[in-house]
Protein backbone atom coordinates (compact mmCIF):
# COMPACT_ATOMS: atom_id res chain seq x y z
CA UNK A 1 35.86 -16.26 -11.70
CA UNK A 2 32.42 -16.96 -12.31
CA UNK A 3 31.51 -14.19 -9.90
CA UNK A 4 34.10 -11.34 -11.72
CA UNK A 5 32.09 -12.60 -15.04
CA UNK A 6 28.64 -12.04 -13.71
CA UNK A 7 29.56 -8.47 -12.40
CA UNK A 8 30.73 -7.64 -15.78
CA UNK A 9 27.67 -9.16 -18.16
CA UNK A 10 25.56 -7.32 -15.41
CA UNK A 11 27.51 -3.64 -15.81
CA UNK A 12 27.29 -4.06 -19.40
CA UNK A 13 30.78 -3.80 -19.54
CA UNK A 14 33.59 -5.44 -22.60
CA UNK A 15 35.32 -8.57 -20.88
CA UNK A 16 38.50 -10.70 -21.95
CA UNK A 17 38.87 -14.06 -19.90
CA UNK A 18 42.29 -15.25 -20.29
CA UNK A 19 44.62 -18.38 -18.27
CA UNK A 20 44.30 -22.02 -17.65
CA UNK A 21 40.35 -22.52 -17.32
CA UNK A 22 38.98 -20.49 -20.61
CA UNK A 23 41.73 -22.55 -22.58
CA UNK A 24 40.94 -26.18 -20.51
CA UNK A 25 37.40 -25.67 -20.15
CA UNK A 26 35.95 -23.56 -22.70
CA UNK A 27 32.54 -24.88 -23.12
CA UNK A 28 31.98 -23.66 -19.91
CA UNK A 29 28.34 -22.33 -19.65
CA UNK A 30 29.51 -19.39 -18.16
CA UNK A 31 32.47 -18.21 -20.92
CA UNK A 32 29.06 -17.93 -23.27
CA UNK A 33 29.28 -14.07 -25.07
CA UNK A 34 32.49 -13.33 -23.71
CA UNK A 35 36.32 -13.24 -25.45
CA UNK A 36 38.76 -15.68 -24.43
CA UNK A 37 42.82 -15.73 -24.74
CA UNK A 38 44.78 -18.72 -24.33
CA UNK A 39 47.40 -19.04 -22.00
CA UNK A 40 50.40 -19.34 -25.32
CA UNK A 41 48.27 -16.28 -26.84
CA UNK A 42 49.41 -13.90 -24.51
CA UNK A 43 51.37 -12.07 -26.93
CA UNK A 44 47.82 -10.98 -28.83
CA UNK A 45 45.95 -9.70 -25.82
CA UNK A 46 46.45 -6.33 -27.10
CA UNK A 47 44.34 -7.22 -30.27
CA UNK A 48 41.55 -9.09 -28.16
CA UNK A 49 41.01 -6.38 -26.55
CA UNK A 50 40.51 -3.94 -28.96
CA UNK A 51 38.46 -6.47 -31.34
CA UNK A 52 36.05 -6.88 -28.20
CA UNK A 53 35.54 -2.90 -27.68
CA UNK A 54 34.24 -3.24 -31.01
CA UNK A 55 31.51 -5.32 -29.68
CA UNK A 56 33.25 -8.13 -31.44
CA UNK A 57 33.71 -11.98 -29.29
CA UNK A 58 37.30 -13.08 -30.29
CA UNK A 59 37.92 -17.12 -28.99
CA UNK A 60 41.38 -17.43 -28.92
CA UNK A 61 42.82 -21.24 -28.30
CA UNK A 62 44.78 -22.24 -30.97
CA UNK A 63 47.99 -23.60 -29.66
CA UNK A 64 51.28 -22.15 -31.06
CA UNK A 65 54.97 -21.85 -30.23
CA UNK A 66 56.05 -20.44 -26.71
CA UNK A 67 55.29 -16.79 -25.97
CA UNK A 68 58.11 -14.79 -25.94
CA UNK A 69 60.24 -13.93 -23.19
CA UNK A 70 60.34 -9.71 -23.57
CA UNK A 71 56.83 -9.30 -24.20
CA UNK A 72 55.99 -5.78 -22.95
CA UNK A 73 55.04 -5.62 -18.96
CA UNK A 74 54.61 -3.92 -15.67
CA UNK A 75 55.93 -5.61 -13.23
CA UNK A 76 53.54 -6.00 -10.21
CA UNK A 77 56.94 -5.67 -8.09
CA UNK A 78 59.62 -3.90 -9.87
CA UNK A 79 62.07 -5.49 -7.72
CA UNK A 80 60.61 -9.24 -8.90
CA UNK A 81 60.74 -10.96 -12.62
CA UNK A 82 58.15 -13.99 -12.59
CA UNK A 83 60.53 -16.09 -14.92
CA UNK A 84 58.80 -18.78 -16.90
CA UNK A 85 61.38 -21.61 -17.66
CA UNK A 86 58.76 -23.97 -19.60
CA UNK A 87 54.72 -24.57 -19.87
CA UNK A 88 53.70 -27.83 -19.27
CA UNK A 89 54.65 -30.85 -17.67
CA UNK A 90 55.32 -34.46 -18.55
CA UNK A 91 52.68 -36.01 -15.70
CA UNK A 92 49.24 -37.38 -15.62
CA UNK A 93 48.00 -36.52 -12.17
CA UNK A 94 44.72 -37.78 -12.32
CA UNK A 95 43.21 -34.65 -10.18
CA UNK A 96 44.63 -32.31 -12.61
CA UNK A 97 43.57 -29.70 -14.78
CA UNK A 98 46.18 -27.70 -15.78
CA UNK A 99 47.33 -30.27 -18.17
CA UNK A 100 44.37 -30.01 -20.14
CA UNK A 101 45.47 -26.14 -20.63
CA UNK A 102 49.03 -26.29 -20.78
CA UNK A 103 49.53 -29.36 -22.32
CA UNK A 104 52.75 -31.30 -22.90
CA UNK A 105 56.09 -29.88 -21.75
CA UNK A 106 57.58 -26.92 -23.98
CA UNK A 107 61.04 -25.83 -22.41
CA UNK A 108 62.84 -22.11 -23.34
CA UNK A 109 66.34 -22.25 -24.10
CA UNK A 110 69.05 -22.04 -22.03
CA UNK A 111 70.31 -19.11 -24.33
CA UNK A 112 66.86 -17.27 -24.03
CA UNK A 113 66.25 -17.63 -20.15
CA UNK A 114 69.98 -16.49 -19.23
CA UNK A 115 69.80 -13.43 -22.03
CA UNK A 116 66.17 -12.48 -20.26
CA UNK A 117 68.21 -12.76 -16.77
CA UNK A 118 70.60 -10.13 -18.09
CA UNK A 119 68.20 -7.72 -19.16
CA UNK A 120 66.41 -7.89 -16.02
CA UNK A 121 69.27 -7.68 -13.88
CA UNK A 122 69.97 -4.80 -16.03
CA UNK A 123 66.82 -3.26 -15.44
CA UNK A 124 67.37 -3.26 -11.30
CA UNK A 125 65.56 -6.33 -10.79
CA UNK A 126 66.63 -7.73 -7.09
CA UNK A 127 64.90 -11.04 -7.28
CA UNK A 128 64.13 -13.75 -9.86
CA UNK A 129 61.49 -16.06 -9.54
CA UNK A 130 61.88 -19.38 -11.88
CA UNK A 131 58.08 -20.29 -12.42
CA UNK A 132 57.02 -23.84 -14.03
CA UNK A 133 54.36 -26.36 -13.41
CA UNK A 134 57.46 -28.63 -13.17
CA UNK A 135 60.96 -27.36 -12.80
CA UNK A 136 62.39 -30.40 -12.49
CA UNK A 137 61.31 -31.19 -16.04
CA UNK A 138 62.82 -28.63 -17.42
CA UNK A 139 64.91 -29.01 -20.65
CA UNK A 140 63.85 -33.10 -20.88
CA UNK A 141 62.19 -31.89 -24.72
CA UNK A 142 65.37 -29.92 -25.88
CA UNK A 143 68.15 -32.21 -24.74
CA UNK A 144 69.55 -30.41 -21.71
CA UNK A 145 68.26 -30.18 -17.72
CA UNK A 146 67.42 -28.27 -14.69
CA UNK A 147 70.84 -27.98 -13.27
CA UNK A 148 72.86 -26.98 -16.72
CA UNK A 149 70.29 -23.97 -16.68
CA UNK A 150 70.81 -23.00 -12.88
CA UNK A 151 74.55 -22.73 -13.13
CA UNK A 152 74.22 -21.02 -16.52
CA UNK A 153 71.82 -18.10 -14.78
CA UNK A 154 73.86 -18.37 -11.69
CA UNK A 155 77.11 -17.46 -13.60
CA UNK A 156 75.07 -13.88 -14.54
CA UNK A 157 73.93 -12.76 -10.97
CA UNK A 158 76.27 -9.88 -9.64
CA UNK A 159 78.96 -11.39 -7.15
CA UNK A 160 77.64 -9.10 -4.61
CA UNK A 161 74.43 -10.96 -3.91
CA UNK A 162 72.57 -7.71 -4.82
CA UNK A 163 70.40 -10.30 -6.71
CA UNK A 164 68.80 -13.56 -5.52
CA UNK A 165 67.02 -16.47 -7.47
CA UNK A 166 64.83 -18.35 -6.29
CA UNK A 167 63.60 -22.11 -7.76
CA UNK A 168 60.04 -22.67 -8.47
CA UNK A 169 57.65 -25.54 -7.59
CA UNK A 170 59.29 -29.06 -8.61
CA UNK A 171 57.58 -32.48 -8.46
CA UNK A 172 59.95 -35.30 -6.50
CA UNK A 173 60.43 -37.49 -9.52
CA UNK A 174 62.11 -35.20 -12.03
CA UNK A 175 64.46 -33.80 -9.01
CA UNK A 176 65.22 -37.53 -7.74
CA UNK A 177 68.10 -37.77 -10.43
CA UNK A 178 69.88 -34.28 -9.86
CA UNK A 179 69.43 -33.71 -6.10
CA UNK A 180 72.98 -33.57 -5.75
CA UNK A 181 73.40 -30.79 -8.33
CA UNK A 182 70.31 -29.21 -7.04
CA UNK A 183 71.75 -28.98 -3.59
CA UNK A 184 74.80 -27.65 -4.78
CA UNK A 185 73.21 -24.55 -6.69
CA UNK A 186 70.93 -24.02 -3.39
CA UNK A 187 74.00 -23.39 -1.47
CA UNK A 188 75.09 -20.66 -3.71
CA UNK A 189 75.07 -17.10 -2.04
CA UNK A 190 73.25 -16.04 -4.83
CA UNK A 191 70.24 -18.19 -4.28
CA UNK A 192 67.89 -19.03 -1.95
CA UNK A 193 68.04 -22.49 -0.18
CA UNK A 194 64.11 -22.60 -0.64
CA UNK A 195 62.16 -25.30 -2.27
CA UNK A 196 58.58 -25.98 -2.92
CA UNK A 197 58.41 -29.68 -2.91
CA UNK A 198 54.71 -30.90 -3.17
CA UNK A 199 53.92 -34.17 -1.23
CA UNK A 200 50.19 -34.22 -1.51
CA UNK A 201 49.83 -37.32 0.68
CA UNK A 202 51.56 -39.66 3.36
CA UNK A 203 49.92 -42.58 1.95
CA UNK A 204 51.09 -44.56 -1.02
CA UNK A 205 47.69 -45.74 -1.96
CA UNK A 206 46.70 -42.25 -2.36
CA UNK A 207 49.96 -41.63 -4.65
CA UNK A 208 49.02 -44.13 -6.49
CA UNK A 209 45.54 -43.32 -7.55
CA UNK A 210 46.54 -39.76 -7.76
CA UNK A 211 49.26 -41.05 -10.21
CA UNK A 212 51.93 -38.87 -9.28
CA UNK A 213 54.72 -41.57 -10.33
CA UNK A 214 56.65 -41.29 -7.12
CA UNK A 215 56.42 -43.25 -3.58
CA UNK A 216 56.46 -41.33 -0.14
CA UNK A 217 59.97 -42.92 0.44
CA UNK A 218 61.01 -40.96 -2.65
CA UNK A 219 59.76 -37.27 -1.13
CA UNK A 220 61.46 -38.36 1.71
CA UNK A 221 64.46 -38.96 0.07
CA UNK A 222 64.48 -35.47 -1.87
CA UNK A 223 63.82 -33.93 1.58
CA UNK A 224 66.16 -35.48 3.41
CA UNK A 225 69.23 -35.00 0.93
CA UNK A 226 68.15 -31.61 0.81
CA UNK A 227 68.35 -30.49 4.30
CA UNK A 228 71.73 -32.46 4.93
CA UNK A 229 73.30 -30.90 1.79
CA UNK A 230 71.91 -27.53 2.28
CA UNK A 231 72.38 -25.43 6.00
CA UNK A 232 69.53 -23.58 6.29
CA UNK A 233 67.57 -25.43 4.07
CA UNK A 234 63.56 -24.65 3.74
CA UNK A 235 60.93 -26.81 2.68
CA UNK A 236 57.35 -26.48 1.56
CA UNK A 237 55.18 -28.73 0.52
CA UNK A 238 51.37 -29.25 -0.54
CA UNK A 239 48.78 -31.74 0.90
CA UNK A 240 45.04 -32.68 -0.51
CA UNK A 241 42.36 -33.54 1.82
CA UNK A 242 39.72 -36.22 1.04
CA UNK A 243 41.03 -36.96 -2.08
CA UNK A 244 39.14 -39.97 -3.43
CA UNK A 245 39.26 -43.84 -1.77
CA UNK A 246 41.37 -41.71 0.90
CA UNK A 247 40.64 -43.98 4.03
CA UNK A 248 41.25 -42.47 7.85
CA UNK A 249 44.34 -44.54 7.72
CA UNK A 250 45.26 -42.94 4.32
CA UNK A 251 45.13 -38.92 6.21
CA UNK A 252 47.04 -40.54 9.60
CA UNK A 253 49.85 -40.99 7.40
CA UNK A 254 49.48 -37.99 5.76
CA UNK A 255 49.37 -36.21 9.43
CA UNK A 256 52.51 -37.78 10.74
CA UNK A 257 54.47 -36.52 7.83
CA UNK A 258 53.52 -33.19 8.70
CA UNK A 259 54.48 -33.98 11.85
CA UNK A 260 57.87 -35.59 11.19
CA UNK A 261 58.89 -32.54 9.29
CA UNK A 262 57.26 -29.59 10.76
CA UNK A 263 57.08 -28.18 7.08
CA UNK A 264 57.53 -24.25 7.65
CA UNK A 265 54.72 -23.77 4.56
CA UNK A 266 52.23 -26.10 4.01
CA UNK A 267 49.76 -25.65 1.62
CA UNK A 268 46.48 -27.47 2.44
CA UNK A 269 43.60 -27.85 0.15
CA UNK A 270 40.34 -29.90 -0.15
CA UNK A 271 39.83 -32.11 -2.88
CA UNK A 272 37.80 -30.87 -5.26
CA UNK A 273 36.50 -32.54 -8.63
CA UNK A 274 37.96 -30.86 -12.16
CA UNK A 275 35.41 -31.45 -14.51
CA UNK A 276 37.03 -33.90 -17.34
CA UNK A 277 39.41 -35.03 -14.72
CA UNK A 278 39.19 -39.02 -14.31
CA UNK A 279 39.57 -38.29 -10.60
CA UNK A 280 35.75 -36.78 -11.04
CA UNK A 281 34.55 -40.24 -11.74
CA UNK A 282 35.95 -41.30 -8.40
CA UNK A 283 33.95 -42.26 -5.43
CA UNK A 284 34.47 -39.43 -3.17
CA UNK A 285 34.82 -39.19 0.19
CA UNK A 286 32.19 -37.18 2.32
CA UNK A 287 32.18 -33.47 2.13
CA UNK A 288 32.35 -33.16 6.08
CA UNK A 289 34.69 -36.03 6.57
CA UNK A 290 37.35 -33.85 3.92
CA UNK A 291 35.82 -30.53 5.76
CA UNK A 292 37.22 -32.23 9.01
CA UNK A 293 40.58 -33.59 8.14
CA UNK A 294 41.78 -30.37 6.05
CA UNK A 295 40.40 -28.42 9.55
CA UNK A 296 42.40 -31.09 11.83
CA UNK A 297 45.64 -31.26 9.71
CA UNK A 298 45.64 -27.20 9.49
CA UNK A 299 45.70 -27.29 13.46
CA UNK A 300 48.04 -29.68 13.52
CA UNK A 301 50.50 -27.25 11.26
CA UNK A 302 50.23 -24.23 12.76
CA UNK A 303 51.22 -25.57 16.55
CA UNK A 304 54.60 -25.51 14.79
CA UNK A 305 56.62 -22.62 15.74
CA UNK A 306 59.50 -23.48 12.83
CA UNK A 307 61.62 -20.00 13.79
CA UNK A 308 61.49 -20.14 17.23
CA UNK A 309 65.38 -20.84 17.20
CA UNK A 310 65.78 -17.37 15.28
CA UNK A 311 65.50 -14.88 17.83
CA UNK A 312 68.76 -12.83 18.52
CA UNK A 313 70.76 -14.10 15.62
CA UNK A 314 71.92 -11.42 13.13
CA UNK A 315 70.87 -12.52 9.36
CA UNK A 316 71.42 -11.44 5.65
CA UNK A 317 67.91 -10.34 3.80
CA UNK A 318 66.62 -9.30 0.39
CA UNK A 319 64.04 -6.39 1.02
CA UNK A 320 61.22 -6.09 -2.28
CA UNK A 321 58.03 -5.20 -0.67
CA UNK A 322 55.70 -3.20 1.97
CA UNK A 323 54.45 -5.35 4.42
CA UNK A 324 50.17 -5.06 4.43
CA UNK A 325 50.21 -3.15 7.55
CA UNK A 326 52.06 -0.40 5.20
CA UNK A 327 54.09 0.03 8.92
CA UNK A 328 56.86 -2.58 7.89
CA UNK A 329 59.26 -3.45 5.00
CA UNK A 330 59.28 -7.32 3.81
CA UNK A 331 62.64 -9.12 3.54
CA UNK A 332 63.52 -12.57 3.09
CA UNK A 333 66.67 -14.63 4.60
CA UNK A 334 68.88 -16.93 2.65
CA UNK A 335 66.29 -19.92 3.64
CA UNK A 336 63.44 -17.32 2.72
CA UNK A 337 62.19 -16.79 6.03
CA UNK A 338 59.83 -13.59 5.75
CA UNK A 339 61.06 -10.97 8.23
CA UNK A 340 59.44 -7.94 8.89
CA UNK A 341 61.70 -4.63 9.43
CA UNK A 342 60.35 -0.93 10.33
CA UNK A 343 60.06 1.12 6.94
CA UNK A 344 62.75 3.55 7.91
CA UNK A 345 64.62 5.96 4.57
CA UNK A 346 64.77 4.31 1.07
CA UNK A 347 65.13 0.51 1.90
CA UNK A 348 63.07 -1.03 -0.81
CA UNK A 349 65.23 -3.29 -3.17
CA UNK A 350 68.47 -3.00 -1.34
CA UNK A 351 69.88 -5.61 1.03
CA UNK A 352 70.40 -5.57 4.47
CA UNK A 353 72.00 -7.49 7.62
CA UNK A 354 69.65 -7.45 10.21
CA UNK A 355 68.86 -8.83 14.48
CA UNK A 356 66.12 -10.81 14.91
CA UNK A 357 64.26 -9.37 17.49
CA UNK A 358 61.19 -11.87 17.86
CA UNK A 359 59.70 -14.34 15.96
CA UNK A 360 56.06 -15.12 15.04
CA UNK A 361 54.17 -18.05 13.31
CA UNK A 362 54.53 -16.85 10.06
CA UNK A 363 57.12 -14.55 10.19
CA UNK A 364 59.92 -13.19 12.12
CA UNK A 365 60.57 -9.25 12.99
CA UNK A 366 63.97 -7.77 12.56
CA UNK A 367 65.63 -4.51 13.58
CA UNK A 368 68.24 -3.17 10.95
CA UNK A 369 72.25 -2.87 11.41
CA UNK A 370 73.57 -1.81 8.24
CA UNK A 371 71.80 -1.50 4.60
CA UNK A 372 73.82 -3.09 1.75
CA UNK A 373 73.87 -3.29 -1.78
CA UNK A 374 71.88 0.48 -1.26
CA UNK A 375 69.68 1.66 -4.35
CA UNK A 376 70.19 5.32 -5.78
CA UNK A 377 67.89 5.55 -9.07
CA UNK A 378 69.03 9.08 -9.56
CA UNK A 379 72.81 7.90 -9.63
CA UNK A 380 72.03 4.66 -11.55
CA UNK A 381 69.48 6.58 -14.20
CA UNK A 382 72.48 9.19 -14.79
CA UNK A 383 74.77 6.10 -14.96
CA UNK A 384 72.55 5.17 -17.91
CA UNK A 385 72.54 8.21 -19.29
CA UNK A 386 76.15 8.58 -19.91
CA UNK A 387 76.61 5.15 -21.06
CA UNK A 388 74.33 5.92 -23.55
CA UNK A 389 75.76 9.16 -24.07
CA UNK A 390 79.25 7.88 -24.92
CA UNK A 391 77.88 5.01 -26.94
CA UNK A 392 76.10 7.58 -29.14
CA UNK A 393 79.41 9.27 -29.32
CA UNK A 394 81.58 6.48 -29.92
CA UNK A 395 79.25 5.31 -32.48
CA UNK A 396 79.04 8.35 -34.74
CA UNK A 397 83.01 8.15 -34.49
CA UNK A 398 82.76 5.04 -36.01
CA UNK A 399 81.11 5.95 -39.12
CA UNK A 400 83.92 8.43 -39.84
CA UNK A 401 86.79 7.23 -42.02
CA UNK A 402 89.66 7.82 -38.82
CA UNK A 403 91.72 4.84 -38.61
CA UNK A 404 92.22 5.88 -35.09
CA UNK A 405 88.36 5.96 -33.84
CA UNK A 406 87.50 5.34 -30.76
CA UNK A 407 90.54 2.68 -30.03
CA UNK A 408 91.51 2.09 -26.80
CA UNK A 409 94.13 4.90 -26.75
CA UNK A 410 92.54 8.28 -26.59
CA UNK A 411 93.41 9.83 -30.18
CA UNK A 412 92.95 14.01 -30.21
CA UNK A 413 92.29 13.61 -33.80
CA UNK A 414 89.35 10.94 -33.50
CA UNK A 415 86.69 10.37 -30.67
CA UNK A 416 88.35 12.71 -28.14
CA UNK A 417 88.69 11.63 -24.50
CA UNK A 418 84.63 11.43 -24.15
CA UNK A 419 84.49 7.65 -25.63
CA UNK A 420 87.30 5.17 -25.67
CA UNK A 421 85.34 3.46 -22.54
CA UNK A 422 84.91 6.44 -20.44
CA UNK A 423 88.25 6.93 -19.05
CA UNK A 424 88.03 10.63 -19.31
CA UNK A 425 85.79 13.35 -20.08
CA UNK A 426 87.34 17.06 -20.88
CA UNK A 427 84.43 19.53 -19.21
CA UNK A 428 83.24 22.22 -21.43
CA UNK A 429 85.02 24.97 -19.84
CA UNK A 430 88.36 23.62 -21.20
CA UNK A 431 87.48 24.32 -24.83
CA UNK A 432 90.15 26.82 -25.87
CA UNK A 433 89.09 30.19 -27.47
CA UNK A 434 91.51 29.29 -30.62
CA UNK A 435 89.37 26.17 -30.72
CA UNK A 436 86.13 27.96 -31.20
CA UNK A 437 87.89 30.97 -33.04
CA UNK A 438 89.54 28.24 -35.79
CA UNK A 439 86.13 26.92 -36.89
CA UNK A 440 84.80 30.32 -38.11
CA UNK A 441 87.98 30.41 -40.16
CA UNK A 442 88.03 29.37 -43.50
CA UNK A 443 89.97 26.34 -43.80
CA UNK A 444 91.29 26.98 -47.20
CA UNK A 445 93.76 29.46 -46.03
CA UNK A 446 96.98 29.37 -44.02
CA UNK A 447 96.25 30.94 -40.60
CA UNK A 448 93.19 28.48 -41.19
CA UNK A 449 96.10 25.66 -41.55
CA UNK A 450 98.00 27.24 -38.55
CA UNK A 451 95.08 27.39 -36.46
CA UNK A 452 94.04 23.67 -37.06
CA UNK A 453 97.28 22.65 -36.21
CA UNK A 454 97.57 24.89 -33.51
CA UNK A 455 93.94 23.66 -31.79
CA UNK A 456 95.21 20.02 -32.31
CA UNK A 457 98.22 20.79 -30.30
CA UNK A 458 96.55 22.52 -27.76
CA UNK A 459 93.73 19.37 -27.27
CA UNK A 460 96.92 16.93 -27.10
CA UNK A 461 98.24 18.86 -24.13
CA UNK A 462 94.71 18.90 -22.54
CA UNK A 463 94.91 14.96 -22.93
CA UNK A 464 98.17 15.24 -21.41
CA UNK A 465 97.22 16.96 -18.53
CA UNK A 466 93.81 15.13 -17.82
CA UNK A 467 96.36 11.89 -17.68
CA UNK A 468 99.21 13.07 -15.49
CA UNK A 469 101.72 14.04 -18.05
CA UNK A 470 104.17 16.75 -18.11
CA UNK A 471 106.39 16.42 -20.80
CA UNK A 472 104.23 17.93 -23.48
CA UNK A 473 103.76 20.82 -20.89
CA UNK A 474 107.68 21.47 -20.18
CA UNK A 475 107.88 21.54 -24.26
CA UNK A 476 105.01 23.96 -24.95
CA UNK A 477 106.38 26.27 -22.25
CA UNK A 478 105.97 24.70 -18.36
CA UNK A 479 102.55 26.90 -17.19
CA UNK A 480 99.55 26.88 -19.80
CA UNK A 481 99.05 29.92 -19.05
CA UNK A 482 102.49 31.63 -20.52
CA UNK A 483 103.41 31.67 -23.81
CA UNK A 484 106.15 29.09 -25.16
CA UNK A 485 107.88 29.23 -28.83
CA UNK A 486 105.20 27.90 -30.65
CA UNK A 487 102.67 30.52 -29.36
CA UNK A 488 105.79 33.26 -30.55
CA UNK A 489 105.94 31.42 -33.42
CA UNK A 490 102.16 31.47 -34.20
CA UNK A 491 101.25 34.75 -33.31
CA UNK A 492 104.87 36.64 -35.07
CA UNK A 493 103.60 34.33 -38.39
CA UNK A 494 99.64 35.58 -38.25
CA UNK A 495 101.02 39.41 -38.02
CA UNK A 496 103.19 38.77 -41.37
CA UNK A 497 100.46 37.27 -43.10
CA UNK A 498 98.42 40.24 -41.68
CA UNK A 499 100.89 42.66 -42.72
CA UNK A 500 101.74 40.54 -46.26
CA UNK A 501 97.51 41.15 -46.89
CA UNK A 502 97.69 44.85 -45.59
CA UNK A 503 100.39 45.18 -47.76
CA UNK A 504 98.73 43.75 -51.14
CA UNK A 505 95.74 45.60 -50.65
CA UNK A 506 97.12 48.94 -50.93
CA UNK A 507 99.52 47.79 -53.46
CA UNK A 508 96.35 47.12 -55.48
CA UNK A 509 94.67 50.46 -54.32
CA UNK A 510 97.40 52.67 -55.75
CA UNK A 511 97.42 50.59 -59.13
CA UNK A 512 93.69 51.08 -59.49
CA UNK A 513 94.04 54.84 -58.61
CA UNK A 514 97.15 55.32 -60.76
CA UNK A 515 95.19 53.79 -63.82
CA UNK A 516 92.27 56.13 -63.36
């Protein structure tokens, strides 16, 4: 960060800093001249930015209710919505800095995090990401907990298991409570039985002065429930190096863990000191003693081969991404195992059962058997389109004073067959010449008043056809195309009234000639 801020003071060039280190640390020598957001003022970026390309420096840190869930975005993957459930968290971890920016835990509601699943899902999203600094705090500020908001966003994913979720990062002692519950929404076809469970350390001592308000026999309860509750189950976890008082005894532990487990993911960082943090008052351990452990606990991970057991099985995966080599497509199993597949036709955001052919450290390779759940934009955009369309339709019906509009019976006299939930649509083609004739006629008159009725008959057959009938059709004469009584009727009474105006008109010419 400090190195993206330099560039820009050096190029002369406006700059907005925004997330968790302008709003924790904002004295920071090197945020001096430039405009800062907030991470709950991400709903006035727009007005940052344009205060700042008026030369203007806009500090922006005042905290305020949550951001809102539909703010305007482009998704990075438009198969992917990065869900936040709740900012904040209710721990103290000594090491921590993101508390000082997020502060104390604010939870959406279950209403608002199930209606932004909808609209998503709506919007062709494939995957949903829960994010949190804690997910297993969710919901402890509003009354109501992780689990009653997993079943009430599971309840909205299509049956099909076009669309996963997957559960963000959750510290073990919020989770302890609920594994049960947990478990059972992990086995759910709709979701992914993947968990990021961070551990941090084997050692209890280290816990402890990390305060993380949990022992290592509780992670290893949380794990353990997990992967007997869930088949397939995944696990990932988080470990600090050299954190400080960390003795060689201390990292042992830590390294058998890893061991024990063989964690598929581990995420392994050196301890570094947050300014303001009270673990930067610490003693800390060497800088080459934490370089060495974090290098001899990494080696220790990756001799794990965690999917060699995968090769040759046939598996169902969720396919959202290219692959960096731009040569393969990236899909992800039910435990969220990454396979790689060849980029063959339209594959992106559709799901797929697939052979594994091989397996590597990170990642396992794939050829494809069938393609489910496949994506056509063009169909689904036209889909929209006619929704839309009929909604429009059915909605100006409405405002019309028919008692009949747009009910679930098709009426002739009201919405037509074009609403009434899309059952059927009349093409253009079979819009009767009498129909367009009758609306040039005036409709005080009576072959006005004959026509009307006539063109009302004449769309209830049409009805009757488009549905199967034939009774109307054996009335009005068996083939549309000959002519039955009423079409005697209609045509013998426009030639009287023809013959009735002929008539009067030279009944009235005489009289004005006779007067002359």
């Amino acid at each position: 960060m400090d190195t993206l801020i330099a560039k820009c003071k050096s190029a002369k060039k406006p700059l907005v800093v925004a997330g968790c280190v302008p709003q924790g640390s904002r004295d920071l020598k090197e945020l001096e001249g430039v405009s800062i957001v907030g991470v709950q003022q991400i709903d006035r970026v727009v007005e940052v930015v344009e205060e700042t390309l008026k030369g203007h420096e806009v500090r922006l840190l005042h905290r305020k209710k949550l951001p809102a869930l539909d703010l305007p975005k482009v998704r990075r993957n438009k198969f992917v919505e990065i869900l936040p459930i709740n900012v904040g968290c209710l721990g103290a971890c000594t090491y921590c800095k993101t508390k000082h920016a997020r502060g104390h835990l604010g939870s959406y509601t279950v209403e608002s995090l199930v209606g932004r699943v909808r609209t998503v899902i709506a919007d062709g999203v494939k995957e949903v990401w829960l994010s949190s600094e804690d997910t297993g705090a969710y919901g402890r500020d509003i009354g109501v907990n992780l689990p009653i908001l997993l079943n009430a966003i599971v309840a909205e994913l299509p049956p099909d298991g076009s669309t996963m979720l997957r559960i963000g990062m959750t510290n073990p002692p919020f989770i302890l409570e609920h594994l049960k519950e947990i478990a059972e929404v992990l086995r759910h076809p709709c979701v992914y039985s993947f968990l990021h469970v961070p551990v941090q350390s084997g050692s209890d001592a280290v816990l402890s002065a990390m305060n993380r308000e949990y022992t290592l026999s509780d992670f290893r309860t949380v794990v353990d429930t997990l992967i007997e509750l869930v088949p397939g189950m995944q696990i990932a976890t988080d470990i600090i190096c050299g954190f400080p008082g960390e003795t060689d005894e201390d990292f042992n532990q830590t390294v058998n863990l890893i061991k024990e487990y063989k964690f598929p993911q581990v995420h392994i960082s050196q301890f570094y000191p947050r300014p303001g943090t009270p673990a930067a008052r610490m003693k800390k351990v060497p800088s080459a003693v934490v370089k060495k452990r974090s290098r001899e606990l990494t080696s220790v991970f990756e001799a794990f081969t965690p999917y060699l057991g995968m090769e040759g099985r046939v598996e169902r995966i969720w396919i959202t991404e290219i692959a960096a080599d731009g040569i393969h497509l990236v899909g992800h199993t039910k435990g969220y195992v990454q396979v790689l597949v060849p980029s063959t036709g339209n594959m992106l955001g559709t799901s797929a059962l697939v052979k594994i052919t091989s397996v590597g450290r990170w990642s396992v390779f794939g050829e494809v058997i069938k393609i489910l759940n496949q994506v056509d934009d063009k169909i689904a955009s036209n889909r929209r389109i006619s929704s839309q369309v009929r909604q429009d339709k059915c909605s100006s019906c409405s405002s019309q004073n028919e008692s009949s509009a747009c009910s679930n019976e098709p009426d002739p006299s009201a919405c037509g067959l074009e609403c009434c939930e899309g059952k059927i649509t009349l093409e253009e083609g079979q819009v009767s010449w009498i129909d367009r004739f009758a609306e040039d006629i005036n409709s005080q008159n009576v072959i006005g008043w004959l026509l009307r009725k006539r063109k009302n008959q004449l769309k209830g057959v049409e009805n009757d056809v488009a549905l199967g009938s034939k009774k109307k059709q054996e009335w009005m004469g068996g083939n549309m195309g000959e002519w039955g009584v009423v079409d005697r009727a209609l045509l013998g009474g426009m030639l009287v009234s023809f013959l009735i105006i002929l008539a009067l008109l030279i009944h009235v010419g005489f009289r004005t000639l006779s007067t002359k």
